[in-house]
Each structure stands twice: as C-alpha cells, then as structure tokens.
N, C-alpha and C. Protein backbone atom coordinates (compact mmCIF):
# COMPACT_ATOMS: atom_id res chain seq x y z
N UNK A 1 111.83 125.35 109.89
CA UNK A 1 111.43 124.71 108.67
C UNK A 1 110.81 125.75 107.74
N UNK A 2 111.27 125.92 106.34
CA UNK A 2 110.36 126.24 105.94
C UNK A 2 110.16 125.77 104.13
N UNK A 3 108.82 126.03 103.63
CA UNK A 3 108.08 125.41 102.84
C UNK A 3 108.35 126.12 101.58
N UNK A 4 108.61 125.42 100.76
CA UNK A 4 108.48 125.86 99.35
C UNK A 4 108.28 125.51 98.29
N UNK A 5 107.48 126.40 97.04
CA UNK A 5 107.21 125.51 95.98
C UNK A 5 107.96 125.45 94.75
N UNK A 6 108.44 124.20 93.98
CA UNK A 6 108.74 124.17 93.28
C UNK A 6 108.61 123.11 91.88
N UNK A 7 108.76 123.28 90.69
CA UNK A 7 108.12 122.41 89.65
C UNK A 7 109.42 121.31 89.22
N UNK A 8 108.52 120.09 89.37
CA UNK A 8 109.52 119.11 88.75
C UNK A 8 108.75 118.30 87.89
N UNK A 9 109.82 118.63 87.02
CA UNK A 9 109.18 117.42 85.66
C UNK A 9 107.70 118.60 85.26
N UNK A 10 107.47 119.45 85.51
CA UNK A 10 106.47 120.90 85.09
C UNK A 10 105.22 120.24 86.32
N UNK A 11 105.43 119.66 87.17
CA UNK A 11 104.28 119.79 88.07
C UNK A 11 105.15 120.36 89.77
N UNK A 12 103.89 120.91 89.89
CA UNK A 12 104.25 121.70 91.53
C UNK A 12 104.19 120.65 92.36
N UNK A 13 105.28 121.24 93.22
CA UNK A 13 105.25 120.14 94.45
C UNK A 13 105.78 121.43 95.16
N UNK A 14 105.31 120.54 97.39
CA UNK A 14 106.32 122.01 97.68
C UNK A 14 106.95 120.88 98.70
N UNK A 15 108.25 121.34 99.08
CA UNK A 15 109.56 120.68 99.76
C UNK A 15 109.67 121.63 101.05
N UNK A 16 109.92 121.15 102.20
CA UNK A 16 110.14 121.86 103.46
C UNK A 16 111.48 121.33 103.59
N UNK A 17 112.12 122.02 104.27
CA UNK A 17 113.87 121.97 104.57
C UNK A 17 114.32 123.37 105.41
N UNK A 18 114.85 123.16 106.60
CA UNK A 18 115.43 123.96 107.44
C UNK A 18 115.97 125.05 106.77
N UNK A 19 116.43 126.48 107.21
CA UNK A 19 116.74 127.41 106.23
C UNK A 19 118.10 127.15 105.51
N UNK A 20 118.83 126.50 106.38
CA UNK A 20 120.10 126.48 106.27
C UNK A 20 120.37 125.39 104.88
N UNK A 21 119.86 124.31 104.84
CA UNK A 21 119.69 123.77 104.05
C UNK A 21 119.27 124.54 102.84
N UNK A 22 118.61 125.13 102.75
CA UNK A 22 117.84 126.02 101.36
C UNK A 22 119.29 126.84 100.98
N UNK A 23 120.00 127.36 101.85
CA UNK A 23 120.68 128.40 101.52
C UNK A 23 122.25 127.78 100.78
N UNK A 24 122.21 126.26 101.90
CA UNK A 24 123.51 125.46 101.56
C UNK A 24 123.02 124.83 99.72
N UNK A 25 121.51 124.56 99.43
CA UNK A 25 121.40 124.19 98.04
C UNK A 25 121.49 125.26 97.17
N UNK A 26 120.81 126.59 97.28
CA UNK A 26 121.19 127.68 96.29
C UNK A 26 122.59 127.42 96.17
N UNK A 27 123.48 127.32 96.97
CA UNK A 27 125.19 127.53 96.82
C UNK A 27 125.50 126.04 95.75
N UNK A 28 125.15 125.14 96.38
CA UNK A 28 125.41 124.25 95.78
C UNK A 28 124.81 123.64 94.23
N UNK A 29 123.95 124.86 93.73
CA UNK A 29 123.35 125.32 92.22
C UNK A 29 124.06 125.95 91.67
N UNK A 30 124.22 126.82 92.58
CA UNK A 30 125.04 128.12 91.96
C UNK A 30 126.51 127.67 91.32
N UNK A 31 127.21 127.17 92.46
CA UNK A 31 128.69 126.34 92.13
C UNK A 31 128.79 125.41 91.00
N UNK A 32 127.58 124.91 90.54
CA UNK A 32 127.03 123.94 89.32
C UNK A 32 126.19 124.72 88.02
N UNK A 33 125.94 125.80 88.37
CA UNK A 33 125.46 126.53 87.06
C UNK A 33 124.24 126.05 86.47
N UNK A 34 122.81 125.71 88.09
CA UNK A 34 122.18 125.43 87.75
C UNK A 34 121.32 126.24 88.28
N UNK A 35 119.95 126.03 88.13
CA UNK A 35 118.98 127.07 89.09
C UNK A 35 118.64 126.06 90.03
N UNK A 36 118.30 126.38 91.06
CA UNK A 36 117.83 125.60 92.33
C UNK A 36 116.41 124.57 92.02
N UNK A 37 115.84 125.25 91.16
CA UNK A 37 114.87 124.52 90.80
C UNK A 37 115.20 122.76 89.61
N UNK A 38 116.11 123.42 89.11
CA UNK A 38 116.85 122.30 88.17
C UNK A 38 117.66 121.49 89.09
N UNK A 39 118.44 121.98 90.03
CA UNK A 39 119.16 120.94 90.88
C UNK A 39 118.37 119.93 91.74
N UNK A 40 116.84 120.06 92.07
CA UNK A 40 115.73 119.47 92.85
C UNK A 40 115.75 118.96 92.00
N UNK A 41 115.47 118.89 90.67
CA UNK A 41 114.76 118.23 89.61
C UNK A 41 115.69 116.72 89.24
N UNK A 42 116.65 117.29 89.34
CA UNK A 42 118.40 116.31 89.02
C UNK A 42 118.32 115.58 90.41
N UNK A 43 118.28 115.53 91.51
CA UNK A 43 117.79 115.00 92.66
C UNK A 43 116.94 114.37 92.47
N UNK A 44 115.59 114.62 92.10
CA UNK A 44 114.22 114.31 92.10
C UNK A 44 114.46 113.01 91.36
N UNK A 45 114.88 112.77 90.24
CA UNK A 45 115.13 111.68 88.97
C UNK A 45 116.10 110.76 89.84
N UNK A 46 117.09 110.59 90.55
CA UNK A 46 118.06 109.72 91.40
C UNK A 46 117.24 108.89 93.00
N UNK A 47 116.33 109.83 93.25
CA UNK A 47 116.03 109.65 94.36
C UNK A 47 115.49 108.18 95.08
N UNK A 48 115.31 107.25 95.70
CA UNK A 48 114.61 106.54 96.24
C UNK A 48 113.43 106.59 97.50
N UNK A 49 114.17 107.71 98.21
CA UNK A 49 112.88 108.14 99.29
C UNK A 49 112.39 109.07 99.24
N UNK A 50 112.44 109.90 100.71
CA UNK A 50 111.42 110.97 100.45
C UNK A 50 112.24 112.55 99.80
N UNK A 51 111.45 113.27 98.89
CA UNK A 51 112.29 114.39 98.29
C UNK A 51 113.30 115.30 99.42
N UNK A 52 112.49 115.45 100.61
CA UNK A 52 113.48 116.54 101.32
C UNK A 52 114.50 115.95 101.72
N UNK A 53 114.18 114.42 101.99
CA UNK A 53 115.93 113.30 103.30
C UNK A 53 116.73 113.92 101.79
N UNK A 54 115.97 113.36 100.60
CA UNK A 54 117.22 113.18 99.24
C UNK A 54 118.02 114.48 99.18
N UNK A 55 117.38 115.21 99.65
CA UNK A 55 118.09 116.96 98.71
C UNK A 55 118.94 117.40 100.57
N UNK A 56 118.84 116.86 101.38
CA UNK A 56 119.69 116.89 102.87
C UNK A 56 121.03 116.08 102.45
N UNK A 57 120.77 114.50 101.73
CA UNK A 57 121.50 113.98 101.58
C UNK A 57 122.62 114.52 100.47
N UNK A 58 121.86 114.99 99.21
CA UNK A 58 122.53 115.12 98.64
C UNK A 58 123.77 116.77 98.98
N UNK A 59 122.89 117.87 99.39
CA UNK A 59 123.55 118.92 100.19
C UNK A 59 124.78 118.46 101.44
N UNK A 60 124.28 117.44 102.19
CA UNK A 60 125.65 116.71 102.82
C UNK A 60 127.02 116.35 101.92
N UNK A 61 126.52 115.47 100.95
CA UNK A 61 127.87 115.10 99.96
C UNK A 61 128.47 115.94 99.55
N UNK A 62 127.67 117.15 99.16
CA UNK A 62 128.41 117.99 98.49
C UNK A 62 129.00 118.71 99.07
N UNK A 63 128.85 118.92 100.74
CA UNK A 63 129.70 119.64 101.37
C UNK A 63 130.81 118.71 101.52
N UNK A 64 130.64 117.39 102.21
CA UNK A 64 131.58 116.54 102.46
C UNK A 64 132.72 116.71 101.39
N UNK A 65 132.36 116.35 99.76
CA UNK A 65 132.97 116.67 99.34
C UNK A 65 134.26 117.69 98.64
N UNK A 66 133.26 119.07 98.95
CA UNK A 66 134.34 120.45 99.01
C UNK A 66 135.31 120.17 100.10
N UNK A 67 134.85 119.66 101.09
CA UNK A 67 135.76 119.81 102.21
C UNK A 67 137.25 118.74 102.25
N UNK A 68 136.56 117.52 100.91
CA UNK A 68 138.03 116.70 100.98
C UNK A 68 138.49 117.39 99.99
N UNK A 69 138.24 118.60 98.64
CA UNK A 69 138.64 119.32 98.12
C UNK A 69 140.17 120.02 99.06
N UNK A 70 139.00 121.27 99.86
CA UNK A 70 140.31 121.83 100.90
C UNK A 70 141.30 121.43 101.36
N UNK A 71 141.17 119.81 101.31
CA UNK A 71 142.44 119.34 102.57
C UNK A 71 143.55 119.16 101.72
C-alpha cells in the first residue's frame, strides 16, 4: 500500500492504493491527457463510496475496456 497526497476541488486529501494501481492510473491519465491529479478529481465528482474502491473501480474499467479494444 502506499499513501499519497493529492488536491481535489483545491483541498488535500491523501488516497492509499497498492503500487500497481498508482502506476495502472498514471497510464490511464496519461492515455486521456490528463494529470493524475485531475483524473482523481473526475473520479472524485462521480463517486458514491469510498475514494480509493472508486479510483480501483474505475482503473478496472478502463483496463477491461482496452482489452475489449484488442480483441
């Protein structure tokens, strides 16, 4: 796990998420032409539970989705 801080909506919060996860959301910013901090933020505004399940969930879809891309 690890911890990090970041501003949404201009206040700090910090989000814990496995590394892999962190590394699968940079990609999944990057591929969107956003900063990682803006893609939490775009998450953050949709969300219903807790920030880290949302940004797992949403990093799932988006793989799910490249992958019905490939086929």
């Amino acid at each position: 796990m690890k911890k990090r801080s970041v501003l949404i909506a201009g206040h700090p919060t910090s989000v814990s998420l496995e590394e892999e996860f962190w590394d699968a959301l940079k990609a999944v910013a990057q591929a969107r032409g956003l900063s990682v901090n803006a893609l939490i933020e775009e998450i953050d505004q949709s969300r219903t539970g807790n920030l880290s399940s949302a940004i797992r969930v949403h990093v799932l879809k988006a793989v799910q989705n490249r992958s019905g891309e490939d086929a």
